[in-house]
Protein backbone atom coordinates (compact mmCIF):
# COMPACT_ATOMS: atom_id res chain seq x y z
CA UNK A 1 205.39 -4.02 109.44
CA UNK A 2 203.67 -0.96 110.33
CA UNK A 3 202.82 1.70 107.60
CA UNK A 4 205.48 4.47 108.29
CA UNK A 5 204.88 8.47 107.33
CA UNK A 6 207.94 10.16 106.14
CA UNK A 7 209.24 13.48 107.88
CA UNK A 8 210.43 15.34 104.96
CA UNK A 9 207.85 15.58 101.99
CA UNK A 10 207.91 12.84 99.71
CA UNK A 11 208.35 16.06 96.94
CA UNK A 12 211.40 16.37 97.80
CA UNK A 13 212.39 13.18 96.28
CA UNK A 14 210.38 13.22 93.34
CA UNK A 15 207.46 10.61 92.49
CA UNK A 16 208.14 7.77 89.68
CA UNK A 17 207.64 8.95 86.15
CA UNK A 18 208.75 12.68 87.83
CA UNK A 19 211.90 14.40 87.92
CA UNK A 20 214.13 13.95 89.50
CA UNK A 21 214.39 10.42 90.40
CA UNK A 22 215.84 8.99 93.57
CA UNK A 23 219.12 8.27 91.89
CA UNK A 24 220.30 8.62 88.52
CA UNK A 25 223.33 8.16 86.38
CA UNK A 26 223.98 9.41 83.05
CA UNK A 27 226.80 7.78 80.98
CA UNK A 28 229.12 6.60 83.83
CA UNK A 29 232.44 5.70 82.88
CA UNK A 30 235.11 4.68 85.64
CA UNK A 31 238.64 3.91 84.40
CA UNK A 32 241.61 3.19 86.85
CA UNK A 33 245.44 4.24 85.48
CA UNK A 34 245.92 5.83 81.73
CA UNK A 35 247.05 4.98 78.40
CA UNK A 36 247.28 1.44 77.67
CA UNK A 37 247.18 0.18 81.50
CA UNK A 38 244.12 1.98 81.90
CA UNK A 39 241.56 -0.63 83.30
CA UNK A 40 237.73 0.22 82.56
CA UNK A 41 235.62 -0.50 85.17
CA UNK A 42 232.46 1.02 83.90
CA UNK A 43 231.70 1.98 80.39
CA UNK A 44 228.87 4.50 79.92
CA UNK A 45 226.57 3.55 82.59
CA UNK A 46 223.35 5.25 82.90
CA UNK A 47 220.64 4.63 85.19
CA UNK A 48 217.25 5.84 86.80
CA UNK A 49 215.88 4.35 90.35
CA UNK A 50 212.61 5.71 90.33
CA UNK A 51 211.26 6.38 94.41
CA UNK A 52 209.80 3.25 96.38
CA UNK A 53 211.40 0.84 93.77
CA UNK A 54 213.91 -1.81 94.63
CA UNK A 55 216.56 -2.09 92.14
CA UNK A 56 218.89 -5.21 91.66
CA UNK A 57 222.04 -4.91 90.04
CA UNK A 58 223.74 -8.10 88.79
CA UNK A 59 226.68 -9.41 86.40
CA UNK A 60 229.21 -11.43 85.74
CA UNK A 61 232.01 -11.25 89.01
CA UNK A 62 234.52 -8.28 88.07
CA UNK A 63 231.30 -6.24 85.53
CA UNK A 64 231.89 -3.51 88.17
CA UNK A 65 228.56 -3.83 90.11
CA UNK A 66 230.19 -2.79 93.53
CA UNK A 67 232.09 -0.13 91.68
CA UNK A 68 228.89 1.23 90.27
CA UNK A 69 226.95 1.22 93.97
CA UNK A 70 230.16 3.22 94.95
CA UNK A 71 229.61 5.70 92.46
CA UNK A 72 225.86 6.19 92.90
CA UNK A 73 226.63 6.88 96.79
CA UNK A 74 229.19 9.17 96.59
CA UNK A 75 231.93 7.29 97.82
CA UNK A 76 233.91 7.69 94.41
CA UNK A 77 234.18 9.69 91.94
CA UNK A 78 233.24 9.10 87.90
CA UNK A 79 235.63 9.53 85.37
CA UNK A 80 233.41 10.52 83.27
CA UNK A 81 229.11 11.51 83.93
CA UNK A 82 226.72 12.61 86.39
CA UNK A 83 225.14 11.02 89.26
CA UNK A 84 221.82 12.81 90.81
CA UNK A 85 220.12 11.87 94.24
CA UNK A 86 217.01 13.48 95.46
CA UNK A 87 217.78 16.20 92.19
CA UNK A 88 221.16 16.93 93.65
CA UNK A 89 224.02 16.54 90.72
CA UNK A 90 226.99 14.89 93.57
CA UNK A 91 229.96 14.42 91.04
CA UNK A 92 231.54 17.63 91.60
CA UNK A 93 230.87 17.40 95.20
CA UNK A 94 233.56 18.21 97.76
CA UNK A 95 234.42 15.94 100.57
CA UNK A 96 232.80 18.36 103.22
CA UNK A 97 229.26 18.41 101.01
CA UNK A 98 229.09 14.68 100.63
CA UNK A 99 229.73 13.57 103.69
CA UNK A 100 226.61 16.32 104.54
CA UNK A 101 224.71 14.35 101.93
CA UNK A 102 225.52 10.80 102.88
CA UNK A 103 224.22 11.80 106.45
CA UNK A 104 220.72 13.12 105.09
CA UNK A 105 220.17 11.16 102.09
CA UNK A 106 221.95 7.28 101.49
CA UNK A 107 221.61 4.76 104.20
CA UNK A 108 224.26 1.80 103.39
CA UNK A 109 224.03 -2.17 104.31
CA UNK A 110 226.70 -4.32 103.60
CA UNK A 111 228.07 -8.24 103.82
CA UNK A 112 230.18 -7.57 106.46
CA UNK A 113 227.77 -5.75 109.14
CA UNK A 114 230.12 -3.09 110.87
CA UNK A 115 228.40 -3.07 114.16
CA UNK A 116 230.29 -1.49 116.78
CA UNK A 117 231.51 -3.98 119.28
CA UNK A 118 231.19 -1.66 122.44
CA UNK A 119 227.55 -0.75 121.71
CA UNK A 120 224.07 -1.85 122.52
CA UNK A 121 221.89 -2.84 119.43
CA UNK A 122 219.91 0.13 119.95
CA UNK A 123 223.16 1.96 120.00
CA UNK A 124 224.10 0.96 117.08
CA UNK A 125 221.09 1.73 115.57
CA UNK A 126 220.57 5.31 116.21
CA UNK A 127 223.93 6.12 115.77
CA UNK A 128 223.51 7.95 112.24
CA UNK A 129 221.59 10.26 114.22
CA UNK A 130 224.10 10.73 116.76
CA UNK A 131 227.11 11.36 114.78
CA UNK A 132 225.09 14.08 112.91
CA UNK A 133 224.18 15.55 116.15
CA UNK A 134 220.38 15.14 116.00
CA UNK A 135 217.43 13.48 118.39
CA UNK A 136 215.95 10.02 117.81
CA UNK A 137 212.63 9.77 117.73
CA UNK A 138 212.00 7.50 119.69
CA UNK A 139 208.50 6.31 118.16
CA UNK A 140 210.21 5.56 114.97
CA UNK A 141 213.18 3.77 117.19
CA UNK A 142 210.51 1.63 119.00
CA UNK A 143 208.80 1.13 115.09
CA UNK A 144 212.16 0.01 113.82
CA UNK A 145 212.92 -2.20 116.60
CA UNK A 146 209.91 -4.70 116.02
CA UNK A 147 209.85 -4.11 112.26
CA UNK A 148 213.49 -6.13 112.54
CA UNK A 149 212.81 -7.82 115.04
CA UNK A 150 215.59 -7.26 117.30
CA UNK A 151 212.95 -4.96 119.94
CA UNK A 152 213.65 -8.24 122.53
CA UNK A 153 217.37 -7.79 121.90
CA UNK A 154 217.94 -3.89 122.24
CA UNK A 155 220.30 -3.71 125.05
CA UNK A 156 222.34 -6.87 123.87
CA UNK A 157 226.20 -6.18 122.19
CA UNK A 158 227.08 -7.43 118.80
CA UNK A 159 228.88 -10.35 120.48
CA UNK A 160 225.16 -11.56 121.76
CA UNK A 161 223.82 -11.60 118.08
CA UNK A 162 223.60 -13.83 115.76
CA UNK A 163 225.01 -13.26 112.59
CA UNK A 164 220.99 -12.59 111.02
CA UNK A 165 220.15 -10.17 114.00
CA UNK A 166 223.56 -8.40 113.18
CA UNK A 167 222.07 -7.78 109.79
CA UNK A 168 218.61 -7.17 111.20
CA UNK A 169 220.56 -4.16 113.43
CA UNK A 170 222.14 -3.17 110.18
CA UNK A 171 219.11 -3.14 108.25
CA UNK A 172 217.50 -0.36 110.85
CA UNK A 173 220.54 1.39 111.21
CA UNK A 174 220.33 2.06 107.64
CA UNK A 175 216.82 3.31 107.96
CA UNK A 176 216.66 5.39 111.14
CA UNK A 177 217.69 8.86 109.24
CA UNK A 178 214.36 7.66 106.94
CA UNK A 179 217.80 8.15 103.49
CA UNK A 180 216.22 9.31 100.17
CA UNK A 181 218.14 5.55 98.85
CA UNK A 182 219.34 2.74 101.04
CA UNK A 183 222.35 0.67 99.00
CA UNK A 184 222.41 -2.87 100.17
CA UNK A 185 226.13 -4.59 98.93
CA UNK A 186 225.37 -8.33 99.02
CA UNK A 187 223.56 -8.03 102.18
CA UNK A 188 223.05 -11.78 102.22
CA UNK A 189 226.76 -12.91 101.49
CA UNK A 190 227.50 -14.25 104.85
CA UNK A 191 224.32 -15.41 105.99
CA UNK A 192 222.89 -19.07 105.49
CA UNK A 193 219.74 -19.30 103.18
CA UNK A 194 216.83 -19.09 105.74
CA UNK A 195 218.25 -15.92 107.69
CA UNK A 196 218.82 -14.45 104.00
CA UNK A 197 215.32 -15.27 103.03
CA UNK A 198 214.63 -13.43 106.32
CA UNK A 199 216.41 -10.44 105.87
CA UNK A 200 215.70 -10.41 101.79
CA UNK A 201 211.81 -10.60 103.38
CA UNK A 202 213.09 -7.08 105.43
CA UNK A 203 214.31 -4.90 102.99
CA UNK A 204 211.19 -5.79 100.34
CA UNK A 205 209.15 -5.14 103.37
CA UNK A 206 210.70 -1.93 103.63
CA UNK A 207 210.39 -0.92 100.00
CA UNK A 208 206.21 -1.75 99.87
CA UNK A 209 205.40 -0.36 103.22
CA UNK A 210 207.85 2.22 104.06
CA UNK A 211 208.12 3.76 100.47
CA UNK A 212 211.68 2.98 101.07
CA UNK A 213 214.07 3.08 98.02
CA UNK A 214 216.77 0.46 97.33
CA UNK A 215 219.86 -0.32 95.17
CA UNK A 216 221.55 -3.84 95.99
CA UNK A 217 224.49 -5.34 94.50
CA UNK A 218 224.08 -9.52 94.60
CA UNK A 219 225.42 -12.46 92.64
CA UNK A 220 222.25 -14.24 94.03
CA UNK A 221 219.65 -14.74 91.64
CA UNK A 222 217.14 -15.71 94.46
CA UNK A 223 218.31 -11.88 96.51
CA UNK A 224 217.91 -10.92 93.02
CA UNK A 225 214.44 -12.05 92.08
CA UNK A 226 212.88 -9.64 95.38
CA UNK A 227 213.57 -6.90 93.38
CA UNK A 228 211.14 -5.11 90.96
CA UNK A 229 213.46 -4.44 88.64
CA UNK A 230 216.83 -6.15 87.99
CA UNK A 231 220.10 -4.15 85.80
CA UNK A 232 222.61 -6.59 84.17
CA UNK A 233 223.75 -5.47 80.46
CA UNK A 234 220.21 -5.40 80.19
CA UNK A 235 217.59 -4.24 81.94
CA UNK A 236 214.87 -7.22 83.69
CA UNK A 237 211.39 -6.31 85.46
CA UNK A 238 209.93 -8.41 88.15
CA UNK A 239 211.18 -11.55 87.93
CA UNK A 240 212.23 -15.03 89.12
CA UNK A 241 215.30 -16.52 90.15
CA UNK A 242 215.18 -18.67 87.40
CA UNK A 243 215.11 -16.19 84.81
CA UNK A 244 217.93 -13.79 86.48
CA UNK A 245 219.77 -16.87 86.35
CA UNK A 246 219.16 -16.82 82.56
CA UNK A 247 220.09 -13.79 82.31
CA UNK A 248 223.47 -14.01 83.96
CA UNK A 249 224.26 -16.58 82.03
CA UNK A 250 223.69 -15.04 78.57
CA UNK A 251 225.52 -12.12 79.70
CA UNK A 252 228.39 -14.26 80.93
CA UNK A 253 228.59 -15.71 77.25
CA UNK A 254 228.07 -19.24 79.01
């Protein structure tokens, strides 16, 4: 990878140990129907992603990881708490201003890549930008291209990829708007352990030489142990897969 210079001052995101951070929660609760059929998905979740870190966030299936990613980007509401992103308070945000705010801040990669069938790679790629109504540029384009890879593969549809380039087209998608936070939800589910390692081997990349900023949701203590910081019940630094392991387990109750 090649080191990348961000457009919009790196102020406006804050700086770690600064206010405000990338993202933030403060006592997050999320609770589905009322009464006694209520169903708690999250209980009093708080949380700070400082810039340029890459946070994992892990537990036991049904602990309400994906729940919580949804939260932090906007794409449902809390019951109860704040979220901030780049010092923006979003829970009282209507539709209109966080769709605005998903466009200029949050970049999103999932399992299931959502590539548009009837576009180029490239296409796909810079179509953030297009749907907003702005420019590529194309030196960041061409940057993107060979930091994934995919440069070779440009002009070829999603039905000419393999299931790793898919992600690697996913991956820059997410990038190309340069998003205060880029939320990765199991990213590596439906790829085979060497393209994971691959793509896993992308998105640290991005994080210590793009200053980018990630949250991803994984059962995988291996996707888990790129991070620099992992969030279970408790709360993990650098680590190995090993230990995440460990760590599931005890907060499994196995």
């Amino acid at each position: 990878m090649t080191t990348r210079t961000y457009n919009r001052p790196r102020a406006e995101y804050g700086e770690p140990g600064l206010a405000p951070a990338a993202v933030s929660a403060v006592d997050v609760t999320r609770r589905y129907g009322s009464d006694e059929s209520a169903v708690v998905a999250l209980a009093g979740v708080s949380i700070d992603v400082p810039v340029g870190q890459f946070t994992a966030v892990m537990g036991p299936s049904g602990s309400g990881k994906s729940t919580l990613m949804h939260i932090l980007a906007g794409l449902d509401q809390p019951t109860e708490g704040t979220v901030t992103i780049a010092g923006l308070e979003i829970s009282s945000m209507s539709d209109g201003e966080l769709t605005r705010l998903r466009r200029r801040h949050i970049g999103f990669v999932f399992q299931f890549f959502n590539l548009l069938p009837m576009l180029t790679a490239e296409e796909n790629i810079v179509l953030p930008l297009s749907i907003a109504g702005e420019k590529p540029d194309r030196a960041w384009v061409e940057e993107l291209l060979a930091t994934v890879g995919i440069a070779d593969r440009r002009t070829h549809r999603p039905s000419e990829l393999s299931g790793g380039q898919h992600q690697r087209v996913a991956i820059a998608r997410a990038l190309v708007t340069e998003p205060t936070v880029l939320f990765a939800d199991e990213p590596t589910g439906n790829l085979d352990s060497s393209t994971s390692r691959d793509v896993l081997a992308l998105l640290r990349g991005s994080v210590d030489e793009l200053g980018q900023t990630i949250v991803m949701v994984t059962h995988d203590p291996q996707a888990a142990a790129r991070a620099d910081r992992g969030r279970i019940v408790k709360e993990i630094g650098a680590s190995t897969a090993a230990a995440v392991l460990d760590a599931m387990q005890e907060v499994s109750g196995r």
